[in-house]
Structure formats: structure tokens, C-alpha cells
C-alpha atoms as a PDB file:
ATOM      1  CA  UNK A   1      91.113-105.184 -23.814  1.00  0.00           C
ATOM      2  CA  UNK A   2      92.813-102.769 -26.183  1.00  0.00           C
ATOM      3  CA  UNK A   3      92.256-104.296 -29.186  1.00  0.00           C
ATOM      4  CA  UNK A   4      88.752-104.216 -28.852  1.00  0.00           C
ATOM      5  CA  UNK A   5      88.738-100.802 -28.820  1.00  0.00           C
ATOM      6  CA  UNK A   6      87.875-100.056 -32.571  1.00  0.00           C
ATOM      7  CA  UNK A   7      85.245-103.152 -32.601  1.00  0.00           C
ATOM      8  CA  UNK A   8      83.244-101.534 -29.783  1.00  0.00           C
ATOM      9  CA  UNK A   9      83.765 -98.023 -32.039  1.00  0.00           C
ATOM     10  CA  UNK A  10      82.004 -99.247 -34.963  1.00  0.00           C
ATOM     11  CA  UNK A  11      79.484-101.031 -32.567  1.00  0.00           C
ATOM     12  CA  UNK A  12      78.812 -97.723 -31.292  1.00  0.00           C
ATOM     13  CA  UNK A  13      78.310 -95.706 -34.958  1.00  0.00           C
ATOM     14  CA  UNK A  14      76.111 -98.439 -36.369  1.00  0.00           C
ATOM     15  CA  UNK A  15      74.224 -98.548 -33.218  1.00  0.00           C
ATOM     16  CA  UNK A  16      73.874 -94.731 -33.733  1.00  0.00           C
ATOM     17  CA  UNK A  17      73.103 -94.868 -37.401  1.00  0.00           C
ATOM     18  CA  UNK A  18      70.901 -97.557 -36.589  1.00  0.00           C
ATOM     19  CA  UNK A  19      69.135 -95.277 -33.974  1.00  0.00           C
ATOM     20  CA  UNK A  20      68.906 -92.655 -36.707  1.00  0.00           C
ATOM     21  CA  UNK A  21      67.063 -94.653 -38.793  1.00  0.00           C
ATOM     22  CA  UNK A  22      69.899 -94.490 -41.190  1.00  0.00           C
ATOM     23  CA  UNK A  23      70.182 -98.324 -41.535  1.00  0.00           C
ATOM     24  CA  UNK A  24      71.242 -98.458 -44.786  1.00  0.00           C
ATOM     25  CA  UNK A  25      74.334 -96.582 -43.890  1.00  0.00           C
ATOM     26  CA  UNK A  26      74.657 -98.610 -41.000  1.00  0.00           C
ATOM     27  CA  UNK A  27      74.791-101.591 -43.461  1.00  0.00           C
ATOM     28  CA  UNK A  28      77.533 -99.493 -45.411  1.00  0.00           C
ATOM     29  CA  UNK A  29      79.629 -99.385 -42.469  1.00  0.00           C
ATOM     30  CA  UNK A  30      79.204-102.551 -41.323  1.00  0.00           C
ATOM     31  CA  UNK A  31      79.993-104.343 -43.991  1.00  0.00           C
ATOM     32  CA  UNK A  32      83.229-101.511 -44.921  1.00  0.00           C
ATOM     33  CA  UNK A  33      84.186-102.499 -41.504  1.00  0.00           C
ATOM     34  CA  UNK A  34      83.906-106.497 -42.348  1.00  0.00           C
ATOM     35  CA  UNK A  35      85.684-106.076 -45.758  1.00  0.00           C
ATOM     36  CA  UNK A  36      89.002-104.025 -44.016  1.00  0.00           C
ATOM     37  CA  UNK A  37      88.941-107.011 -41.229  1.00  0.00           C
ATOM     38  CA  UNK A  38      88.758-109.728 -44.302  1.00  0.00           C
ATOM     39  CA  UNK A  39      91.569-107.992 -46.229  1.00  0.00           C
ATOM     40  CA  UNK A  40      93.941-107.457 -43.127  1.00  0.00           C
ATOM     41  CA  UNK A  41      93.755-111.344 -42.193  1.00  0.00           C
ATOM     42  CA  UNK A  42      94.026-112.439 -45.806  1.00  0.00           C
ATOM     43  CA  UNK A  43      96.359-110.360 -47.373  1.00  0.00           C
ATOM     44  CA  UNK A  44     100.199-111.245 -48.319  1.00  0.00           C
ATOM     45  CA  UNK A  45     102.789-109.859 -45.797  1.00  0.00           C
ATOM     46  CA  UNK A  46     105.477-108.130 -47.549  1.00  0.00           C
ATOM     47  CA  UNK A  47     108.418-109.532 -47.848  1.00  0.00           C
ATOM     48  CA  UNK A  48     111.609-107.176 -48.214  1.00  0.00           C
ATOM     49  CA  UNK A  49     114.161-109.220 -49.763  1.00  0.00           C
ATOM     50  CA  UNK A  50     116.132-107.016 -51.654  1.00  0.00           C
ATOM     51  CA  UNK A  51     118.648-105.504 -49.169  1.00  0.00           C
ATOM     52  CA  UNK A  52     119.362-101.421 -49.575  1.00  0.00           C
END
């Protein structure tokens, strides 16, 4: 249940923003949050293979 934690946060502000009748933010933020979630799963893992 923890890791929903920051799913059900941006829920909440576009909800808000929503609410506000600030939709286009809301669309900001929505689709800032999709683009971070798209770039964690997709990016390279870095690989440390030169030893110190």
C-alpha cells in the first residue's frame, strides 16, 4: 500500500486543480507526472564497472 502513496498524491492535486477550475494545469501535472513514470521504467540502469 506504500507505493501508492505518491499516485493517490497527484490524484489528489489534479483533483484539486481540477476543482479550481485550473484544468489546464491539471493537464500539466498530469501529464509531468506520466512523463517521470515513463522515464523511470524506461531508462538505462547504471552500470558501475570501473572499480575505485
Amino acid at each position: 500500500m506504500r507505493g501508492f502513496g505518491p499516485w493517490l498524491a497527484v490524484l489528489a492535486v489534479v483533483l484539486l486543480l481540477s476543482a479550481l477550475r485550473l484544468r489546464a494545469l491539471a493537464a500539466v501535472v498530469s501529464l509531468a507526472w506520466l512523463a517521470w513514470c515513463i522515464w523511470t521504467w524506461i531508462r538505462p540502469t547504471r552500470r558501475h564497472d570501473h572499480p575505485r
